[in-house]
C-alpha atoms as a PDB file:
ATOM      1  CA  UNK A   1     -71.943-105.281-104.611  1.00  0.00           C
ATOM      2  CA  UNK A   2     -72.813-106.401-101.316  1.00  0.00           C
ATOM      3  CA  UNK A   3     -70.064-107.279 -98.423  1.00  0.00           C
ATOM      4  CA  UNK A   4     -70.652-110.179 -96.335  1.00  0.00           C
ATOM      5  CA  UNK A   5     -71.312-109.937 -92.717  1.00  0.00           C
ATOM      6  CA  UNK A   6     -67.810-111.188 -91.717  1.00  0.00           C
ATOM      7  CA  UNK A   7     -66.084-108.565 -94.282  1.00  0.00           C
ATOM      8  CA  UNK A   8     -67.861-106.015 -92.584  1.00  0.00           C
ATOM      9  CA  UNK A   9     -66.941-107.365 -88.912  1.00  0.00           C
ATOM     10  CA  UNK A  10     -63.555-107.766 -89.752  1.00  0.00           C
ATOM     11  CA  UNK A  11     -62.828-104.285 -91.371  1.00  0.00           C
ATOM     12  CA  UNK A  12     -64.663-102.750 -87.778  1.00  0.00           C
ATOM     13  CA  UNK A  13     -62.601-104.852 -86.042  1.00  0.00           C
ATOM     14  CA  UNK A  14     -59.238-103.833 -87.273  1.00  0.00           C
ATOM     15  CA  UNK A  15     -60.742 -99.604 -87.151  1.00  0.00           C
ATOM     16  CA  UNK A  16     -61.615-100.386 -83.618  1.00  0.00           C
ATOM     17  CA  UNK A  17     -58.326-101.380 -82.669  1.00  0.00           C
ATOM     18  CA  UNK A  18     -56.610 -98.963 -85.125  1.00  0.00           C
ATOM     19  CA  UNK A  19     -57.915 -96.663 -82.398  1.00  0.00           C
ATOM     20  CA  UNK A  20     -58.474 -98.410 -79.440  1.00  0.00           C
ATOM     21  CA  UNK A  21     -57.251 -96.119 -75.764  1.00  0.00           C
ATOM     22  CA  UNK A  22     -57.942 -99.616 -74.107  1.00  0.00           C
ATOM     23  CA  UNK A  23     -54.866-101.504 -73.323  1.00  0.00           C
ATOM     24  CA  UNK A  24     -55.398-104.818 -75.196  1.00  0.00           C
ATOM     25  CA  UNK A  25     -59.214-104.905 -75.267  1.00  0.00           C
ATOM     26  CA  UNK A  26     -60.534-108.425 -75.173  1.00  0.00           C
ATOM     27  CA  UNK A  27     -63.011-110.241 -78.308  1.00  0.00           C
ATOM     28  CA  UNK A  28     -65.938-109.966 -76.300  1.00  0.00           C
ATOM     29  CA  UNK A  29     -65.189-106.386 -75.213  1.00  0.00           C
ATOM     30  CA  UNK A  30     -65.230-105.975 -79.009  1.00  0.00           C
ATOM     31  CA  UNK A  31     -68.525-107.967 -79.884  1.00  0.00           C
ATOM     32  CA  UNK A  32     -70.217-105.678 -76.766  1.00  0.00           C
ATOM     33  CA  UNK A  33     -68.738-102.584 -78.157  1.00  0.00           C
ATOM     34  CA  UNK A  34     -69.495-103.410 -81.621  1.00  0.00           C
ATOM     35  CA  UNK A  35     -73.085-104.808 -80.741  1.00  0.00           C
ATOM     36  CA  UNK A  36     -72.664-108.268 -82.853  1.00  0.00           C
ATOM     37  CA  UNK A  37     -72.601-111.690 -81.343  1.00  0.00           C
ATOM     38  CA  UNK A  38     -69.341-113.194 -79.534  1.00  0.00           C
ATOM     39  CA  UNK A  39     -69.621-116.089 -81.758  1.00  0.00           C
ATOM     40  CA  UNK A  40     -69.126-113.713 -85.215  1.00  0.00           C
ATOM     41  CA  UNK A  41     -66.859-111.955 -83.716  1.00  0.00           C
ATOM     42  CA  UNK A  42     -64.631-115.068 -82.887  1.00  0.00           C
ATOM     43  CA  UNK A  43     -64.564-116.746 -85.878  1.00  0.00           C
ATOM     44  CA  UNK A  44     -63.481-113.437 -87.892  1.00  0.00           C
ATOM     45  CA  UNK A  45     -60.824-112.618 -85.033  1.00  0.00           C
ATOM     46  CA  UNK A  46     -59.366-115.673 -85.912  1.00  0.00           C
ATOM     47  CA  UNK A  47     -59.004-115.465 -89.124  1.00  0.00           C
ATOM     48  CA  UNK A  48     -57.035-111.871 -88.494  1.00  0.00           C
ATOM     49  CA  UNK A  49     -55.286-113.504 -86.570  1.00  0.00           C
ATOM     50  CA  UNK A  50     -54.338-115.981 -88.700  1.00  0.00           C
ATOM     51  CA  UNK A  51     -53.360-113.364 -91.472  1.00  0.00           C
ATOM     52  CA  UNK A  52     -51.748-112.091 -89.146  1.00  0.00           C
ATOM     53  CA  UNK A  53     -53.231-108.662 -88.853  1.00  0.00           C
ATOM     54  CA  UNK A  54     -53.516-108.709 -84.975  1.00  0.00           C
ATOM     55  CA  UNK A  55     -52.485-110.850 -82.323  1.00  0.00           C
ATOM     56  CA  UNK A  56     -55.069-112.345 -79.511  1.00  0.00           C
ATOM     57  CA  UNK A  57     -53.871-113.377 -76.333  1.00  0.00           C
ATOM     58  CA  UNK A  58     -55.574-115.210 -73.348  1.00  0.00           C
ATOM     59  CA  UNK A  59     -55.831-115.194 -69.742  1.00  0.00           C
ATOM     60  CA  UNK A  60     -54.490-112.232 -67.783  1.00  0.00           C
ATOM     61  CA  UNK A  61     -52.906-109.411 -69.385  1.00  0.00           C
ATOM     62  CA  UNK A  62     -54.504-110.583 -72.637  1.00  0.00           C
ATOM     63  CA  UNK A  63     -56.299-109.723 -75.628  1.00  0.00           C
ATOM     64  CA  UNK A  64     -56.547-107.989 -78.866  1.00  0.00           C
ATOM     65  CA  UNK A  65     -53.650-105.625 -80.613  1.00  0.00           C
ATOM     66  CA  UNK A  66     -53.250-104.195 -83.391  1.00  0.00           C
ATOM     67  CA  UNK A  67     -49.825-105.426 -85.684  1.00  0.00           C
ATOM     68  CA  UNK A  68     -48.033-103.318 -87.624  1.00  0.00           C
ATOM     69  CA  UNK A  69     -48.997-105.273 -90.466  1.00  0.00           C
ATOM     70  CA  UNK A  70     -52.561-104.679 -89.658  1.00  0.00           C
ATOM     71  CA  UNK A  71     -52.089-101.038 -89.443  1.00  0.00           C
ATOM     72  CA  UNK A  72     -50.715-100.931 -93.346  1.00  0.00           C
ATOM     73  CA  UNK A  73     -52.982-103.647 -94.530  1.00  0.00           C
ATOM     74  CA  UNK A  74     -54.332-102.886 -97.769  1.00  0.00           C
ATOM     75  CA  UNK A  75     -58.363-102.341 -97.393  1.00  0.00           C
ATOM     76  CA  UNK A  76     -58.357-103.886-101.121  1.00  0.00           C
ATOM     77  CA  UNK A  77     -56.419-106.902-100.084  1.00  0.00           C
ATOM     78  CA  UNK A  78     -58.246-107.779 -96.796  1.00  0.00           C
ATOM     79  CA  UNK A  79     -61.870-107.651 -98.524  1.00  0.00           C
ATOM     80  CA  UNK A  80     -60.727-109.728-101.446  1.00  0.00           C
ATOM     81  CA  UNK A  81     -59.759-112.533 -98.595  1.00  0.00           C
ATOM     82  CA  UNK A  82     -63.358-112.352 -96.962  1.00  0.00           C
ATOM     83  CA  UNK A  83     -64.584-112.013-100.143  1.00  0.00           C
ATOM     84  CA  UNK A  84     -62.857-114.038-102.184  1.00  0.00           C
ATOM     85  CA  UNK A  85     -62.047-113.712-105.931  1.00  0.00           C
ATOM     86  CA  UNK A  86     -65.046-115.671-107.234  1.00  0.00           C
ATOM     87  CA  UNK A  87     -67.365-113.817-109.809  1.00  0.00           C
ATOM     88  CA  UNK A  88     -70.350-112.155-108.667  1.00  0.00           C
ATOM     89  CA  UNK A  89     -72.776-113.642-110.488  1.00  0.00           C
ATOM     90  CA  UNK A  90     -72.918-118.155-110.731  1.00  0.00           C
ATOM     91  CA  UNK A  91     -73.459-118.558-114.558  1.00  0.00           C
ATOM     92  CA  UNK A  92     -72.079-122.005-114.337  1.00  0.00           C
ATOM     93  CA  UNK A  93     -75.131-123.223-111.590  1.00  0.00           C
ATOM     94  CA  UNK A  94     -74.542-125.334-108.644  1.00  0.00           C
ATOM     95  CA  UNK A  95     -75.575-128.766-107.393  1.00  0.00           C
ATOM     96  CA  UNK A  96     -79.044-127.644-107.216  1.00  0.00           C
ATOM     97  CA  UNK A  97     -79.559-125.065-110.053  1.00  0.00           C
ATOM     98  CA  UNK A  98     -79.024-125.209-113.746  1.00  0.00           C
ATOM     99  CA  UNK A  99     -76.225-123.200-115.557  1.00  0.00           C
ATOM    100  CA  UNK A 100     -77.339-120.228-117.021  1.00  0.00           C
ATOM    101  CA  UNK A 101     -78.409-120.831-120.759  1.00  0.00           C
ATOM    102  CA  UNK A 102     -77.117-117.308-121.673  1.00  0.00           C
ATOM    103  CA  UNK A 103     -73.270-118.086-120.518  1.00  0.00           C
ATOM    104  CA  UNK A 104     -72.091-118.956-124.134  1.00  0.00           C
ATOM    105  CA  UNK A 105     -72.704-115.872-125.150  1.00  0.00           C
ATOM    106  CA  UNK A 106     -73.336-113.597-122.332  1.00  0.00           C
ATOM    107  CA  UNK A 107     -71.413-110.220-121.786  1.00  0.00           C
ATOM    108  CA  UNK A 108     -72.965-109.588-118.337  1.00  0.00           C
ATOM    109  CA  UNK A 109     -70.286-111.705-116.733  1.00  0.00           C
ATOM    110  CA  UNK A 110     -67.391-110.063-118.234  1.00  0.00           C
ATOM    111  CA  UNK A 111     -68.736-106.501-117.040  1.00  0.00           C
ATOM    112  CA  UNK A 112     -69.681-107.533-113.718  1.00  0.00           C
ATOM    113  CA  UNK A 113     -65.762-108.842-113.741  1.00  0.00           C
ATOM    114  CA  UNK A 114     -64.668-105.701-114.612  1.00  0.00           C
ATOM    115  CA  UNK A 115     -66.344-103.827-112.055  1.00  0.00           C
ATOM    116  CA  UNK A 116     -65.618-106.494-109.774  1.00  0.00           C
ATOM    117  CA  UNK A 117     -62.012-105.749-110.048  1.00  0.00           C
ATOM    118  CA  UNK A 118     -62.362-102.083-110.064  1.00  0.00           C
ATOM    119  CA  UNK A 119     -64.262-102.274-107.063  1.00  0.00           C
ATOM    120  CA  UNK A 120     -60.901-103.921-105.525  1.00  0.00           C
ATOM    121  CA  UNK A 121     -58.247-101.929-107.401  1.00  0.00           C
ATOM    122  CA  UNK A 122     -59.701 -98.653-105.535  1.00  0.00           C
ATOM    123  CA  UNK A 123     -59.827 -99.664-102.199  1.00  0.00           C
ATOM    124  CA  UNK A 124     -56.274-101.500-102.568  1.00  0.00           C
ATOM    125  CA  UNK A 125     -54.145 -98.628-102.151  1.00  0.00           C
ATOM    126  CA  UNK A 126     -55.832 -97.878 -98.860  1.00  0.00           C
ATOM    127  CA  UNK A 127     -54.688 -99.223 -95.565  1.00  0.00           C
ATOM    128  CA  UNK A 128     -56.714 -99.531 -92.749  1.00  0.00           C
ATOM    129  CA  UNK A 129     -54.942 -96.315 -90.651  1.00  0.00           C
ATOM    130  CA  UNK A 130     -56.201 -94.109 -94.172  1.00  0.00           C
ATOM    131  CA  UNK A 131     -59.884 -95.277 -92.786  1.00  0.00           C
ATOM    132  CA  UNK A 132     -59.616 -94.679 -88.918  1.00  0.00           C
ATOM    133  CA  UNK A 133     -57.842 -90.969 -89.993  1.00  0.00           C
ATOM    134  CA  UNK A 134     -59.420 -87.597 -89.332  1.00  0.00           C
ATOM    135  CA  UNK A 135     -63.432 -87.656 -87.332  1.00  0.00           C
ATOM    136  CA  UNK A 136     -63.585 -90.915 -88.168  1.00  0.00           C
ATOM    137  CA  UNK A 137     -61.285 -92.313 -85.388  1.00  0.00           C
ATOM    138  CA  UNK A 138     -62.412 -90.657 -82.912  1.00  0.00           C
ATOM    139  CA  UNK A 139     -66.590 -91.150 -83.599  1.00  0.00           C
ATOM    140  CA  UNK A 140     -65.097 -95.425 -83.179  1.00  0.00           C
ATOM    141  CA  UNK A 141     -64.079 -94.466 -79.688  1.00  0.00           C
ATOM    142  CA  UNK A 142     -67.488 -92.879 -79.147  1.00  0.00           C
ATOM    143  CA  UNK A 143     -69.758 -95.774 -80.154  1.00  0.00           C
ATOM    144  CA  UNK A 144     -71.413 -97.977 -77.503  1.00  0.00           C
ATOM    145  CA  UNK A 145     -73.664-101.013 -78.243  1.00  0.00           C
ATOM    146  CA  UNK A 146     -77.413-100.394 -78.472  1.00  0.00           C
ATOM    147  CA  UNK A 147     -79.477-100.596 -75.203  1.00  0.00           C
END
């Protein structure tokens, strides 16, 4: 299973301010840091923000922190939003492709379910502090974007 680019962003995000010294660092100081465009960054800020996983704040004195409710979010929980709960695999086609001629009778989709939700079930009892603990805090702190 593959994460999508905005998964990805948004777990970094929330490690980067799970360990953040800056006081209240802003998006783009993020997207720099990070080394992905403004623009990503943005749109996935947002949407923690919207959870309500961090809070953003303009103008002076602004920017990104951390909630408390980001700090315990559930690793699990917060992929399966970017994510979403669909299946892996589109056995029922779309507007421009044909359903599957196997999906009567296939067993493929039930297993890839399965593993699906597995895939989930261990990484829901992990929060996002669990993930910034021990080197790996500190090596976040470390990382500057790419010349």
């Amino acid at each position: 299973m593959r994460l999508l680019r905005s998964t990805d962003l948004a777990l970094r995000v929330l490690m980067r301010l799970a360990v953040t010294s800056e006081t209240n660092p802003t998006t783009r100081d993020v997207a720099t840091a990070m080394d992905v465009p403004y623009t990503h960054a943005a749109k996935v800020v947002a949407e923690l923000q919207h959870m309500g996983l961090l809070t953003a704040r303009r103008g002076r004195g602004g920017g990104l922190a951390l909630t408390e409710e980001g700090r315990t979010a559930s690793v699990g929980a917060l992929v399966r939003a970017f994510e979403g709960e669909g299946d892996i695999v589109d056995c029922e086609g779309t507007a421009t492709s044909a359903p599957c001629p196997l999906s009567s009778a296939c067993r493929l989709r039930g297993a890839l379910r399965q593993a699906q939700q597995a895939f989930y079930a261990s990484l829901d009892p992990i929060t996002v502090t669990d993930i910034v603990a021990g080197p790996t805090g500190p090596l976040l702190l470390g990382i500057s974007p790419r010349p």
